[in-house]
Protein backbone atom coordinates (compact mmCIF):
# COMPACT_ATOMS: atom_id res chain seq x y z
CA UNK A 1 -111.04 15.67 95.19
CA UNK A 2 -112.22 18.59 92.87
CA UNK A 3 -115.84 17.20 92.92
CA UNK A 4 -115.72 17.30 96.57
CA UNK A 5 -114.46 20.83 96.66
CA UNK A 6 -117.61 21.12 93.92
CA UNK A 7 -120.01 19.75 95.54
CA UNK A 8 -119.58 21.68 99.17
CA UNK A 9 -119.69 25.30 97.44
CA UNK A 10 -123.13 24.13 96.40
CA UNK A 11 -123.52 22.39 99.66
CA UNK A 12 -122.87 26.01 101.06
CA UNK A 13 -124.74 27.85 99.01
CA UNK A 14 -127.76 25.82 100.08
CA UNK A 15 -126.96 26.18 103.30
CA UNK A 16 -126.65 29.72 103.34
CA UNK A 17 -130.10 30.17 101.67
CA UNK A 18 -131.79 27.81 104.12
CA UNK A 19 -130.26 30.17 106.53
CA UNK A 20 -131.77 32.71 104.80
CA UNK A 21 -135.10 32.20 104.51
CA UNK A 22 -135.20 30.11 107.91
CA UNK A 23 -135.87 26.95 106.29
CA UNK A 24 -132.73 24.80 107.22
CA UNK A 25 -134.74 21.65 109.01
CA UNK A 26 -136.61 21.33 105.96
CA UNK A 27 -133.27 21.54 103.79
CA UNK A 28 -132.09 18.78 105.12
CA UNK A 29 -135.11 16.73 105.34
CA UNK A 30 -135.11 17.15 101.78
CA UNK A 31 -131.42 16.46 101.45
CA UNK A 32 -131.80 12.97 104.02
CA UNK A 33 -134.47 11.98 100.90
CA UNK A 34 -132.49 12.70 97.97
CA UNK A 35 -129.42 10.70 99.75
CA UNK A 36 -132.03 7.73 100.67
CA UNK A 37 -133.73 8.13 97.35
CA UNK A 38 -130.37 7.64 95.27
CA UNK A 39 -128.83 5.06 97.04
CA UNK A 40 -132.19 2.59 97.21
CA UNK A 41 -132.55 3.40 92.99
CA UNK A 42 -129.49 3.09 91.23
CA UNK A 43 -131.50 3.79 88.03
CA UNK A 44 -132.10 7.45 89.68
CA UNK A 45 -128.32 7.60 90.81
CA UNK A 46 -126.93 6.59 87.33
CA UNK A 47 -129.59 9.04 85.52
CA UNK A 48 -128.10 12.17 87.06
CA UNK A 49 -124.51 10.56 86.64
CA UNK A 50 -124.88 9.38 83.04
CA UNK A 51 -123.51 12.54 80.11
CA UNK A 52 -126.18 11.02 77.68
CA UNK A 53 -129.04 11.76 79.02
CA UNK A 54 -129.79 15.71 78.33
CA UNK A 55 -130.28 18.39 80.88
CA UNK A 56 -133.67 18.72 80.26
CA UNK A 57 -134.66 15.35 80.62
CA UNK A 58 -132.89 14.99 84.23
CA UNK A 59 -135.22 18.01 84.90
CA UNK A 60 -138.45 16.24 84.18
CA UNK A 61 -137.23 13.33 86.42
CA UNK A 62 -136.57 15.61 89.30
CA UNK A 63 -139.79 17.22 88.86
CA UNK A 64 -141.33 13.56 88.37
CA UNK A 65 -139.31 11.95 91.58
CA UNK A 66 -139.56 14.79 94.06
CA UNK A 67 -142.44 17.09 93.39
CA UNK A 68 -144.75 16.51 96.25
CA UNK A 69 -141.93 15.20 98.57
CA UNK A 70 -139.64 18.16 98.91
CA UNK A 71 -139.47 21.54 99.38
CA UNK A 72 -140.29 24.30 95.88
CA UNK A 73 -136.27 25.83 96.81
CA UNK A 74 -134.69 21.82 96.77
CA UNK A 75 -136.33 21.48 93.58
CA UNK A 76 -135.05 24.63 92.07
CA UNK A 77 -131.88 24.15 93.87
CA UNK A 78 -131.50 20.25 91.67
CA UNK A 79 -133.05 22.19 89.02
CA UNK A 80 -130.32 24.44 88.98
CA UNK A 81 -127.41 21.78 89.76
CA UNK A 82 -128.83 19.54 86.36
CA UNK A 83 -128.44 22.94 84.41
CA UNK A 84 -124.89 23.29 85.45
CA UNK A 85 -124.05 20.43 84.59
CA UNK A 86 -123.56 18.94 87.92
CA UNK A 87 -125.91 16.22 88.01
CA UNK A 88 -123.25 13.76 88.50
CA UNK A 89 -122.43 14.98 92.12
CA UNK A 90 -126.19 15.14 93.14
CA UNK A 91 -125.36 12.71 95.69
CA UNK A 92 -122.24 14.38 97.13
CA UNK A 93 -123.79 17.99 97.54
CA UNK A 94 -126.73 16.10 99.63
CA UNK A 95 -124.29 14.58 101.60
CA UNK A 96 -122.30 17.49 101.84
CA UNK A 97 -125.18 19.55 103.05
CA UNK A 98 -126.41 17.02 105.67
CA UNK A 99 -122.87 17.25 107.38
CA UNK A 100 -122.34 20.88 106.89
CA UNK A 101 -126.04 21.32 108.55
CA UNK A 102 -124.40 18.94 111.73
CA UNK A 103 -121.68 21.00 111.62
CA UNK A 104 -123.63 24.25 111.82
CA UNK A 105 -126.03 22.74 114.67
CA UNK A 106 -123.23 21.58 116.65
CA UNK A 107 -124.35 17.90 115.77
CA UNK A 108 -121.44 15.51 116.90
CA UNK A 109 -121.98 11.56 115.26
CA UNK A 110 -120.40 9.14 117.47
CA UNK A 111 -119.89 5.50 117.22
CA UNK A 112 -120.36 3.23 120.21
CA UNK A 113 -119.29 -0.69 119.38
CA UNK A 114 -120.06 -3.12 121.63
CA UNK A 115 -120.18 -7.01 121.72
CA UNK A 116 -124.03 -7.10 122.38
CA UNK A 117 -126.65 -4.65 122.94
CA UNK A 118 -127.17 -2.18 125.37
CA UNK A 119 -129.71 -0.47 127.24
CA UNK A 120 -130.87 3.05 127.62
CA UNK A 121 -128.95 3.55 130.95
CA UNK A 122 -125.45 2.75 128.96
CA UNK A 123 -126.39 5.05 126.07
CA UNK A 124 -126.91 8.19 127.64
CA UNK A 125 -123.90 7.30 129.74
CA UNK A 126 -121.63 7.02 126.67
CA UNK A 127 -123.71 10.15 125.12
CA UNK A 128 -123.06 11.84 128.50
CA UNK A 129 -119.16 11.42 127.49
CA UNK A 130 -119.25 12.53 124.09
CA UNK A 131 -121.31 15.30 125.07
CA UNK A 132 -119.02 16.93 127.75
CA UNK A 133 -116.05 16.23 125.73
CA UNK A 134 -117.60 18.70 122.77
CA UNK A 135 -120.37 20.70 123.73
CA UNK A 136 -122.96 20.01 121.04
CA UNK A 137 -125.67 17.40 120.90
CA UNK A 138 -124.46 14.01 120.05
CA UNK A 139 -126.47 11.64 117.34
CA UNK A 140 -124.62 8.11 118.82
CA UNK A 141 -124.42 5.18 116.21
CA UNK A 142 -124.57 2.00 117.82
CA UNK A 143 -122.56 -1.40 116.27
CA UNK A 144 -122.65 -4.53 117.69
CA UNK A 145 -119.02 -6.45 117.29
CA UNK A 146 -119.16 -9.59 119.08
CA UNK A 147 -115.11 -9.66 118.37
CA UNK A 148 -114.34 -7.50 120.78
CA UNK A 149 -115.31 -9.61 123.26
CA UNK A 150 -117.07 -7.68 125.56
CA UNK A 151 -116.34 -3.68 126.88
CA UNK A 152 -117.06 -1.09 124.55
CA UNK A 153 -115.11 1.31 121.57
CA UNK A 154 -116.43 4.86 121.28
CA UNK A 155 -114.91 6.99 118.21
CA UNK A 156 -115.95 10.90 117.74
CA UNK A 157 -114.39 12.65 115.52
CA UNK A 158 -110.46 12.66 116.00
CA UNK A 159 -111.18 10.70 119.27
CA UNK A 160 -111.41 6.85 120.05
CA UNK A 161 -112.08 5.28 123.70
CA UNK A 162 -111.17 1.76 123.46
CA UNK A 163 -112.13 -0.05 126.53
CA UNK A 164 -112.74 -3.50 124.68
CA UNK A 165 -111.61 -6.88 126.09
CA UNK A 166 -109.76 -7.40 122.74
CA UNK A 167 -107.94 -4.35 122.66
CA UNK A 168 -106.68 -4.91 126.38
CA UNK A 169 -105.70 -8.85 125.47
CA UNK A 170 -103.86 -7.21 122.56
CA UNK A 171 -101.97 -4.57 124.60
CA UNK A 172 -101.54 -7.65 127.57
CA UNK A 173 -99.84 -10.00 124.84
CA UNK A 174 -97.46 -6.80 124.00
CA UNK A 175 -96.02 -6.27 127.57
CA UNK A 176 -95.69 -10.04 128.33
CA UNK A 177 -93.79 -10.16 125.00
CA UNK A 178 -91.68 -6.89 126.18
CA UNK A 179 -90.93 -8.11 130.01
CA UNK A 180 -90.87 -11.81 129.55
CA UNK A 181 -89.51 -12.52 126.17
CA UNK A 182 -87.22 -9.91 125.45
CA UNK A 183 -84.83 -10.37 129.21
């Protein structure tokens, strides 16, 4: 819990100087390829994790990994997380920053799950709902569940539509159970 708490003042703090110096879409570029880059190389992940490798040496990686791929401020900005001796949470800061940056853009993530796939027509229908519902622009994450039968679930935030087939057997089975069973 600490390390989150940790890891979203630095979050922040980037943030705040992408703000700054109007460089926020590259931020989190950079920050979407130090997430991807640490969860496809667990070598890389473990590196900035491990308290036997030195400081300096998790410096020359960086340099080594990401010059040429990110921005001169993300490479001072790991630069400067390695020398406080918060390598470990390398991954959580990134991730931190990515949602704080959808927070600050208004960026909603929903979840559509559906038995099969759908078309375009459906999507922007079910963005369409999300979207009036908060405001922002909506990045939609599609699932495909064939266990719910058919109809669709769509989760944002606090939210959940469930118009499956499943859920409504489920909630069917109930009331027979309550009218029928229980007179």
């Amino acid at each position: 819990m600490a390390e989150t708490k940790v890891a979203r003042r630095y979050a922040k703090s980037l943030l705040d100087m992408g703000k700054e110096k109007n460089i926020l879409e590259l931020l989190n570029t950079d920050m979407q390829l130090v997430v991807s880059a640490l969860r496809a190389n667990r070598q890389l992940a473990a590196m900035f994790k491990s308290p036997v490798i030195h400081n300096f040496q998790k410096d020359a990686v960086i340099t080594e990994v990401f010059t040429d791929k990110v921005q001169e401020a993300t490479l001072d900005f790991m630069r400067l997380i390695v020398s406080k001796n918060r390598g470990s949470i390398m991954d959580e800061i990134a991730k931190e920053y990515l949602q704080l940056y959808k927070e600050f853009k208004n960026i909603h993530v929903a979840y559509l799950t559906t038995a099969t796939a759908i078309d375009s027509k459906l999507r922007e229908q079910m963005i369409d709902i999300v979207k009036n519902a908060t405001g922002g622009t909506i990045e939609l994450n599609e699932i495909v569940d064939p266990s719910i039968i058919g109809g669709f679930i769509l989760r944002w935030g606090d939210n959940q539509l469930d118009s499956s087939v499943e859920h409504k057997l489920v909630t069917l089975k109930k009331d027979f159970k309550t009218t029928f069973i229980q007179k």
